[in-house]
Protein backbone atom coordinates (compact mmCIF):
# COMPACT_ATOMS: atom_id res chain seq x y z
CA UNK A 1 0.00 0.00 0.00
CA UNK A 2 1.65 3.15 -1.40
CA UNK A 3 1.51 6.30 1.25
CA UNK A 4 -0.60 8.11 -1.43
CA UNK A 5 -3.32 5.62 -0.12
CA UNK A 6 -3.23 5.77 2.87
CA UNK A 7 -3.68 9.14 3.28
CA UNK A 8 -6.32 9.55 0.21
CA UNK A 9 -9.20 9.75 2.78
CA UNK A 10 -7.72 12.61 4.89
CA UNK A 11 -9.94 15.70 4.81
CA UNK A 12 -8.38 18.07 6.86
CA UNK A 13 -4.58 17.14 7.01
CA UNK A 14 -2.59 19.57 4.69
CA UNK A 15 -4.66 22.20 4.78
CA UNK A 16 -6.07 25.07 7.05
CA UNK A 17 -8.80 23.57 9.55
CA UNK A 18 -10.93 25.43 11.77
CA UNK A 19 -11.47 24.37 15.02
CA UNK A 20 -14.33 22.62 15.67
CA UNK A 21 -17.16 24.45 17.93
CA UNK A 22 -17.72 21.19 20.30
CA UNK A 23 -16.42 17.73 20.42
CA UNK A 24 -20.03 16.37 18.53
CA UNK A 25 -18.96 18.44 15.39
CA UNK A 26 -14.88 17.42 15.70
CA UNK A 27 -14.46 14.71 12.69
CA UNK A 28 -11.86 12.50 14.17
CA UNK A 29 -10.06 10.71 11.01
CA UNK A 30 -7.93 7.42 10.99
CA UNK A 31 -5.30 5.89 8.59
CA UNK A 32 -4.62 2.35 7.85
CA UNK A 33 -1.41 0.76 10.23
CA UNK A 34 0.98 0.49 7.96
CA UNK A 35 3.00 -1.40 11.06
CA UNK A 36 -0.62 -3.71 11.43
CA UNK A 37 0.74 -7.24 12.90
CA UNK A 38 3.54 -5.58 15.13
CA UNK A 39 2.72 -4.85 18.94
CA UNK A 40 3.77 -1.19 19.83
CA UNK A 41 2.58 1.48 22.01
CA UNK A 42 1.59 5.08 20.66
CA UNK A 43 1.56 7.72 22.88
CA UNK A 44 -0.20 11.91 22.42
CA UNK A 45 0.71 13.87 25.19
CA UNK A 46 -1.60 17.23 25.39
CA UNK A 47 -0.32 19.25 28.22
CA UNK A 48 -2.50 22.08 27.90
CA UNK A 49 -5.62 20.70 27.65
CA UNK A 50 -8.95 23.03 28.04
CA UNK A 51 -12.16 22.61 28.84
CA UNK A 52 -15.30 24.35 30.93
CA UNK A 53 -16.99 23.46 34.10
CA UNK A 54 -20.56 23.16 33.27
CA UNK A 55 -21.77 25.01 36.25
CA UNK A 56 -19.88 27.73 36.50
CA UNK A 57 -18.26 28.14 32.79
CA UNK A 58 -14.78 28.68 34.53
CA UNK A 59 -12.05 26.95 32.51
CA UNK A 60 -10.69 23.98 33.44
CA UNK A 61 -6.95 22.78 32.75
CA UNK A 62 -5.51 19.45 32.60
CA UNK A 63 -2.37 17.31 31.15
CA UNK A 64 -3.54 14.16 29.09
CA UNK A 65 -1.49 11.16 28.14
CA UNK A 66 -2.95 8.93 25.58
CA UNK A 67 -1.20 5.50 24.75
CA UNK A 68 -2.69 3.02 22.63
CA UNK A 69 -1.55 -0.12 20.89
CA UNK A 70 -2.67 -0.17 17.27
CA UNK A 71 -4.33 -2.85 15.22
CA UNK A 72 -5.22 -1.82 12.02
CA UNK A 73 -5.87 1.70 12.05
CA UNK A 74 -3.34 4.76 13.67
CA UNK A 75 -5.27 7.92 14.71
CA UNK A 76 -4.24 11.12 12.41
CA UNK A 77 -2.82 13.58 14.76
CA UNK A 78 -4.05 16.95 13.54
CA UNK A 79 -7.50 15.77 13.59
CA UNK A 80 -7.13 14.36 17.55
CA UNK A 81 -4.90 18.35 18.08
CA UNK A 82 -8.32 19.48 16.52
CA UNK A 83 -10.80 17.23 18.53
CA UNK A 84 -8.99 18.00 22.17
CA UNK A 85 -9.31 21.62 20.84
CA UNK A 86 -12.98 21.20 20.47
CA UNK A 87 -13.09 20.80 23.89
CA UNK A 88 -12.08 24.45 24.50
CA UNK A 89 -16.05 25.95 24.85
CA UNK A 90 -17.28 22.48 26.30
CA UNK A 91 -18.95 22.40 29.31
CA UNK A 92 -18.34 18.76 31.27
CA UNK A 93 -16.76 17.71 34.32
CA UNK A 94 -13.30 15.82 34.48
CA UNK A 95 -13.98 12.37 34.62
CA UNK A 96 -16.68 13.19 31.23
CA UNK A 97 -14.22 14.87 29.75
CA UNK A 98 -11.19 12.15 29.91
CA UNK A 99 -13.33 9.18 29.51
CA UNK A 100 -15.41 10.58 26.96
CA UNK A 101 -11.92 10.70 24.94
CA UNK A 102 -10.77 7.65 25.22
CA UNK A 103 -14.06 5.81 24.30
CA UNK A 104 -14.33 8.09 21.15
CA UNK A 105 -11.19 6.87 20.16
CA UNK A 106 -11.61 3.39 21.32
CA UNK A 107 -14.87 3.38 18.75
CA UNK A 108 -12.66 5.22 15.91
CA UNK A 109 -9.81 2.90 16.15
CA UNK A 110 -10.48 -0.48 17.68
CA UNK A 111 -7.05 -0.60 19.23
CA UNK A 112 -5.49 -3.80 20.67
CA UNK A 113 -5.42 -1.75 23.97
CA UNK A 114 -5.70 2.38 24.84
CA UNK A 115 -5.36 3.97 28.22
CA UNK A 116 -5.82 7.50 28.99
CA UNK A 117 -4.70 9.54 32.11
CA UNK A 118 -6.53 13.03 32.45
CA UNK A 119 -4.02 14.91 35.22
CA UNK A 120 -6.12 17.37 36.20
CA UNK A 121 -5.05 21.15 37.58
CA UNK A 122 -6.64 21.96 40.70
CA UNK A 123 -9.86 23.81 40.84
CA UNK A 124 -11.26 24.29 44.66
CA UNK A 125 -7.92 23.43 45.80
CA UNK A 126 -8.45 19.81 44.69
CA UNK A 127 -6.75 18.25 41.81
CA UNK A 128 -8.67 15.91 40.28
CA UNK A 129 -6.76 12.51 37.99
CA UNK A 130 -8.47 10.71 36.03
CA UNK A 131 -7.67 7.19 34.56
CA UNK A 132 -9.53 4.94 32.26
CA UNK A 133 -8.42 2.26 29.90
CA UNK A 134 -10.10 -0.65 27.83
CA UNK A 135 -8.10 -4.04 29.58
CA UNK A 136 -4.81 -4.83 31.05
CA UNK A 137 -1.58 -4.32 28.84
CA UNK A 138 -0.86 -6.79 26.05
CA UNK A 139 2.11 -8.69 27.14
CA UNK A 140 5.18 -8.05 25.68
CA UNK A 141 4.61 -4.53 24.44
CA UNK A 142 6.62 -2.00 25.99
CA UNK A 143 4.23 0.68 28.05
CA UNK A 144 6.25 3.33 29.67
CA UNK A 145 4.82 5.04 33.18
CA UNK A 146 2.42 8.34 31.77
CA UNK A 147 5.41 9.90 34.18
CA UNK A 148 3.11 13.12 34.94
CA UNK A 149 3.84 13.70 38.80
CA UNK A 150 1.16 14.17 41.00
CA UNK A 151 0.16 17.84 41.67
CA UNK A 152 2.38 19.49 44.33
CA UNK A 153 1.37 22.81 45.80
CA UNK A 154 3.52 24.32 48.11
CA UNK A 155 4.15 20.96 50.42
């Protein structure tokens, strides 16, 4: 499969892309695993993710860490930088937020195995984490620690 192929079907890679208003209207797009067959782990790191709280419309900051072992399809990255962007105006608490993520890309994909961590920064004085993933880690694929500490104030 040439790469021409595989990225025939992309419809916003390449090209200027607006940033989608909420997370319904983000169009998340995938490309065929040219590595399909071979266990690895694929990790997006989004430090400065945004959302809102839906009760009070404050923003809300957090660090995610997305790994994922492929099977046949990889995730195209502008149009995930695009989705978590969507988030920006979105009103939803953490643990909607993060898991809501992962299980859009869970249903996009069908990966062998995805985890996501949503490090939270602290609103209230409480930092909320967040962790969901689809199983245990397939043996034999190397899965690194997410290696965000946990928050530290002044202690």
């Amino acid at each position: 499969m040439s790469d021409k192929d595989i990225y025939a079907g992309l419809t916003q890679l390449g090209g200027a892309t607006a940033l989608p208003a909420s997370p319904e209207e983000a169009v998340l797009e995938r490309v065929p695993n040219p590595q399909a067959g071979t266990a690895y782990c694929v990790r997006f790191a989004a430090p400065e993710f945004t959302s809102l709280c839906p009760i009070t419309g404050q923003p809300d900051f957090a660090h995610l860490v997305i790994d994922y072992v492929p099977g046949a399809w990889l995730v195209e990255s502008k149009s995930l930088k695009l989705y978590l962007g969507s988030f920006r105006n979105h009103g939803a608490f953490h643990e909607d937020c993060t898991v809501s993520i992962g299980k859009r890309l869970v249903e996009l994909l069908d990966p062998a195995w995805l985890r996501i961590g949503g490090y939270w920064y602290p609103r209230g004085g409480i930092p909320i984490d967040v962790f969901w993933q689809t199983a245990a880690p397939p043996e034999g694929v190397w899965i690194p620690v997410q290696g965000v500490p946990p928050y530290r104030g002044r202690g």
